[in-house]
C-alpha atoms as a PDB file:
ATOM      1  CA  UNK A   1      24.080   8.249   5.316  1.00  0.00           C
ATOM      2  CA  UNK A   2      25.126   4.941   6.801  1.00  0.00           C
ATOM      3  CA  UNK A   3      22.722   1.873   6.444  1.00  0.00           C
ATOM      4  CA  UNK A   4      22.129   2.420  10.435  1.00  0.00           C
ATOM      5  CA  UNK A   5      20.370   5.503   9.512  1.00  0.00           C
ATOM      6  CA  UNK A   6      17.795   4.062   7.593  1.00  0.00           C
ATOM      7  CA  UNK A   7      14.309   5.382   8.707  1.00  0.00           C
ATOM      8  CA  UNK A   8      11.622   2.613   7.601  1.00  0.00           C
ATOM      9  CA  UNK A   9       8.559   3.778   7.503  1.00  0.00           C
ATOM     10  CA  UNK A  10       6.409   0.608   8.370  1.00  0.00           C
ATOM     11  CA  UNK A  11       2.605   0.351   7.869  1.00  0.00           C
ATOM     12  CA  UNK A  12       0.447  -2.993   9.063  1.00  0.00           C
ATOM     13  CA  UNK A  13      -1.745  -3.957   6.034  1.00  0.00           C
ATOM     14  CA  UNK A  14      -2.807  -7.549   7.100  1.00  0.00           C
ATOM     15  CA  UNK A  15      -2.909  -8.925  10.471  1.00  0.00           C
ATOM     16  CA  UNK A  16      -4.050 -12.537  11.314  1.00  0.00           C
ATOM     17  CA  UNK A  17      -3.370 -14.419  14.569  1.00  0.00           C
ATOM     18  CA  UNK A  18      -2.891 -18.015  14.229  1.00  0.00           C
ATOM     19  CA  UNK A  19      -3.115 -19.670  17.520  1.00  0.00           C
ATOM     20  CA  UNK A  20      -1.533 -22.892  16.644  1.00  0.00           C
ATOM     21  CA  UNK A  21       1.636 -21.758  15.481  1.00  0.00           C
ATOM     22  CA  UNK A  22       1.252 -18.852  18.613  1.00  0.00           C
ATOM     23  CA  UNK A  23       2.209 -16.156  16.338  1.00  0.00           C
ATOM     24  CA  UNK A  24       0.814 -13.385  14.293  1.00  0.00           C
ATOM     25  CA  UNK A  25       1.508 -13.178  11.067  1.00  0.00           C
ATOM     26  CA  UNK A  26       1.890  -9.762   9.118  1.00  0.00           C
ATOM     27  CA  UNK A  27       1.952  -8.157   5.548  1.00  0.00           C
ATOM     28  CA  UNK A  28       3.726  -4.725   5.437  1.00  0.00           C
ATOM     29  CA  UNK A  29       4.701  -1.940   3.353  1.00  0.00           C
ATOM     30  CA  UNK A  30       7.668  -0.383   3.527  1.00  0.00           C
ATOM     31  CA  UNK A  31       8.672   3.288   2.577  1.00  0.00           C
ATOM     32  CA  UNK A  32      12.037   3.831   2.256  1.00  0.00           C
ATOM     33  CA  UNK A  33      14.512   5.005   0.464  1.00  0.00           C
ATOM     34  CA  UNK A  34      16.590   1.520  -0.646  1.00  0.00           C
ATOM     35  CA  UNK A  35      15.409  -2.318  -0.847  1.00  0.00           C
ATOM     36  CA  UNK A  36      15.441  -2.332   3.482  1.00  0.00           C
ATOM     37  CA  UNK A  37      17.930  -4.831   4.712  1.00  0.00           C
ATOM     38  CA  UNK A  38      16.208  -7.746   6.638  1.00  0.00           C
ATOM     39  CA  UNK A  39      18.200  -7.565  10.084  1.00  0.00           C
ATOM     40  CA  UNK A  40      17.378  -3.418  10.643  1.00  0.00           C
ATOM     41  CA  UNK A  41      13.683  -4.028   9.189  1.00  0.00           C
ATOM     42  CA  UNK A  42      13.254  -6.819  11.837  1.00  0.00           C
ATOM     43  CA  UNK A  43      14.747  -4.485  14.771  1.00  0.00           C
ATOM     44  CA  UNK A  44      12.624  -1.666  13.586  1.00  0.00           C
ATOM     45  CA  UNK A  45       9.305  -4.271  13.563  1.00  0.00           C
ATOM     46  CA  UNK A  46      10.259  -5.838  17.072  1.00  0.00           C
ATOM     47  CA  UNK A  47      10.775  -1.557  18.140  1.00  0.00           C
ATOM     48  CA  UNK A  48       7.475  -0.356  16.379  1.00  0.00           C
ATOM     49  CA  UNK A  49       5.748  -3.526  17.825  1.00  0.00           C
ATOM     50  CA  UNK A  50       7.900  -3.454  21.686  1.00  0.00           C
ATOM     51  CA  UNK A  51       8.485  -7.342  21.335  1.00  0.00           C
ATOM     52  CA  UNK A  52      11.775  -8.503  21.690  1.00  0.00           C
ATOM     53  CA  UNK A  53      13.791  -8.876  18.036  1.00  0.00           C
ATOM     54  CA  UNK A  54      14.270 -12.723  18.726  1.00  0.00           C
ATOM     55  CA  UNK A  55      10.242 -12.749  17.988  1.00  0.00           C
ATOM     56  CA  UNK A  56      10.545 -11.297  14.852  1.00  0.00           C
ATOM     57  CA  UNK A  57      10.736 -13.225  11.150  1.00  0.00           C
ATOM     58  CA  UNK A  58      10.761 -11.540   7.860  1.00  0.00           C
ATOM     59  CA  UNK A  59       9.807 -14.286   6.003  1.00  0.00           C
ATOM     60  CA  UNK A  60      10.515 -12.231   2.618  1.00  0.00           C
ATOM     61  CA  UNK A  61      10.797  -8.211   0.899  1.00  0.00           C
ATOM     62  CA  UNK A  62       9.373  -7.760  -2.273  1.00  0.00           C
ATOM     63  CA  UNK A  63       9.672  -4.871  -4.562  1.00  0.00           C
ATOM     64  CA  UNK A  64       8.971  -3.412  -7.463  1.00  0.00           C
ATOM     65  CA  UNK A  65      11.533  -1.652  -9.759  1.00  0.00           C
ATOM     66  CA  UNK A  66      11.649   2.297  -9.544  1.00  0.00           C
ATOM     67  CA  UNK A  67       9.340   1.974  -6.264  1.00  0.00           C
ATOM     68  CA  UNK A  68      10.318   3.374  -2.521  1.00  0.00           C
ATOM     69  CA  UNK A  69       7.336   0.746  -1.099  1.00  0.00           C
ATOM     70  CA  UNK A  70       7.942  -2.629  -0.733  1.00  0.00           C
ATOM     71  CA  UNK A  71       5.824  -5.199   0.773  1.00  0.00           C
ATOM     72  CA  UNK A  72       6.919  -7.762   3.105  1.00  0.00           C
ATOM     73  CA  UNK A  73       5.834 -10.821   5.366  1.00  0.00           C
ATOM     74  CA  UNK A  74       6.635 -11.479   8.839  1.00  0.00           C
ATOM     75  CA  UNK A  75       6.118 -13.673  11.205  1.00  0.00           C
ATOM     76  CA  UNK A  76       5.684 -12.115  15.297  1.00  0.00           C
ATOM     77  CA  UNK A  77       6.003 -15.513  17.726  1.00  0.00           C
ATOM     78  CA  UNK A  78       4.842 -14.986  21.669  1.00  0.00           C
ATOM     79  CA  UNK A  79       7.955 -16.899  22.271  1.00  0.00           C
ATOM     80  CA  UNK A  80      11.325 -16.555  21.063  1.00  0.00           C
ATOM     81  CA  UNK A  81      12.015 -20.661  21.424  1.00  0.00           C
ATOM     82  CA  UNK A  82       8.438 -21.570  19.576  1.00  0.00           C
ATOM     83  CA  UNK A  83      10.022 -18.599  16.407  1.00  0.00           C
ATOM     84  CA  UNK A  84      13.150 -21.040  17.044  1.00  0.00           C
ATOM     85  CA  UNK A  85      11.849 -24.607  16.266  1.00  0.00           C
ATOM     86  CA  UNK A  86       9.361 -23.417  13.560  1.00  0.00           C
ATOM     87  CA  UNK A  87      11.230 -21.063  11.407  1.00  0.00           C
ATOM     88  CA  UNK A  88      13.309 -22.898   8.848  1.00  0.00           C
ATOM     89  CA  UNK A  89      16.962 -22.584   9.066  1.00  0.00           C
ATOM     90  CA  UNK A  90      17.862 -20.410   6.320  1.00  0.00           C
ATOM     91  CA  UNK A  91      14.854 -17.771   6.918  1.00  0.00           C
ATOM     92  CA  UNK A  92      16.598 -18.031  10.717  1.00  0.00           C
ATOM     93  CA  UNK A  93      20.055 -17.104   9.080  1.00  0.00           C
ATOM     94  CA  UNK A  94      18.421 -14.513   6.589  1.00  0.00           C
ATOM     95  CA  UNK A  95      17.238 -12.499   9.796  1.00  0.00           C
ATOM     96  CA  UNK A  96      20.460 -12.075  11.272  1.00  0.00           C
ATOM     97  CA  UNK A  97      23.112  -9.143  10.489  1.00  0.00           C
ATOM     98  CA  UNK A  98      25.968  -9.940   8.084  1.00  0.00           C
ATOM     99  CA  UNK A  99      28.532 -10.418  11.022  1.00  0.00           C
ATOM    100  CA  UNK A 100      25.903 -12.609  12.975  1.00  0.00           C
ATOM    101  CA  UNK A 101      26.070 -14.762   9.659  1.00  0.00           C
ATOM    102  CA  UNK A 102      29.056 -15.236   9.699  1.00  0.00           C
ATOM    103  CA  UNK A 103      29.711 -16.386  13.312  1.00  0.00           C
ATOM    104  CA  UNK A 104      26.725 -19.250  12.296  1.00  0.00           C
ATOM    105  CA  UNK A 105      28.063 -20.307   9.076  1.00  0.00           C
ATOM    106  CA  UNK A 106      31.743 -20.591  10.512  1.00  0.00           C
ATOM    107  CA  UNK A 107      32.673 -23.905  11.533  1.00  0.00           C
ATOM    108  CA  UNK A 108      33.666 -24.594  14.705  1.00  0.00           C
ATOM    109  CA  UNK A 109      37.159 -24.311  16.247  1.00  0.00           C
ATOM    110  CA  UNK A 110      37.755 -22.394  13.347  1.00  0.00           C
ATOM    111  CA  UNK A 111      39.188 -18.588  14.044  1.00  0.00           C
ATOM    112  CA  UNK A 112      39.343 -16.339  11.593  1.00  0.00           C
END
């Protein structure tokens, strides 16, 4: 089974709406059956909630040793740019795939 097969099975514990930051802000658990990597648990968030992915932040996965639940926090913006000028920089990189990583941490004119 490759890592793209990797059914999370999300559930909403906490949900607060904070207007001045024009986001939501979530705590999760997470069933699965590995630690879930942060770029496919933010698609599968932006899918289960139909907002686009750019919305989504996983501010941070936390598990516990032997368990198939973790519990995580996220951050849903009602605009993409607003996520963009709020989120720091390396929860920004964190987000995004391995490849997507490193595109953004290459510097530029450089080919590799």
């Amino acid at each position: 089974m490759s890592s793209q097969d990797i059914a999370y099975q999300i559930s909403i514990v906490e949900e607060r709406v904070n207007r001045l930051m024009e986001r939501r802000e979530l705590r999760l658990e997470v069933a699965s059956q590995a630690s879930p990597r942060r770029d496919l648990l933010r698609k599968a968030l932006a899918s289960a909630l139909k907002v686009p992915v750019e919305n989504v932040y996983i501010r941070n996965v936390l598990s516990s040793y032997g368990s198939q639940v973790c519990t995580c926090t996220a951050h849903v913006y009602d605009d993409a740019a607003r996520g963009k000028a709020i989120e720091p920089k390396h929860i920004q990189m964190r987000n995004l795939s391995r490849e997507e990583r490193k595109q953004a941490s290459a510097p530029a004119g450089a080919s590799s």
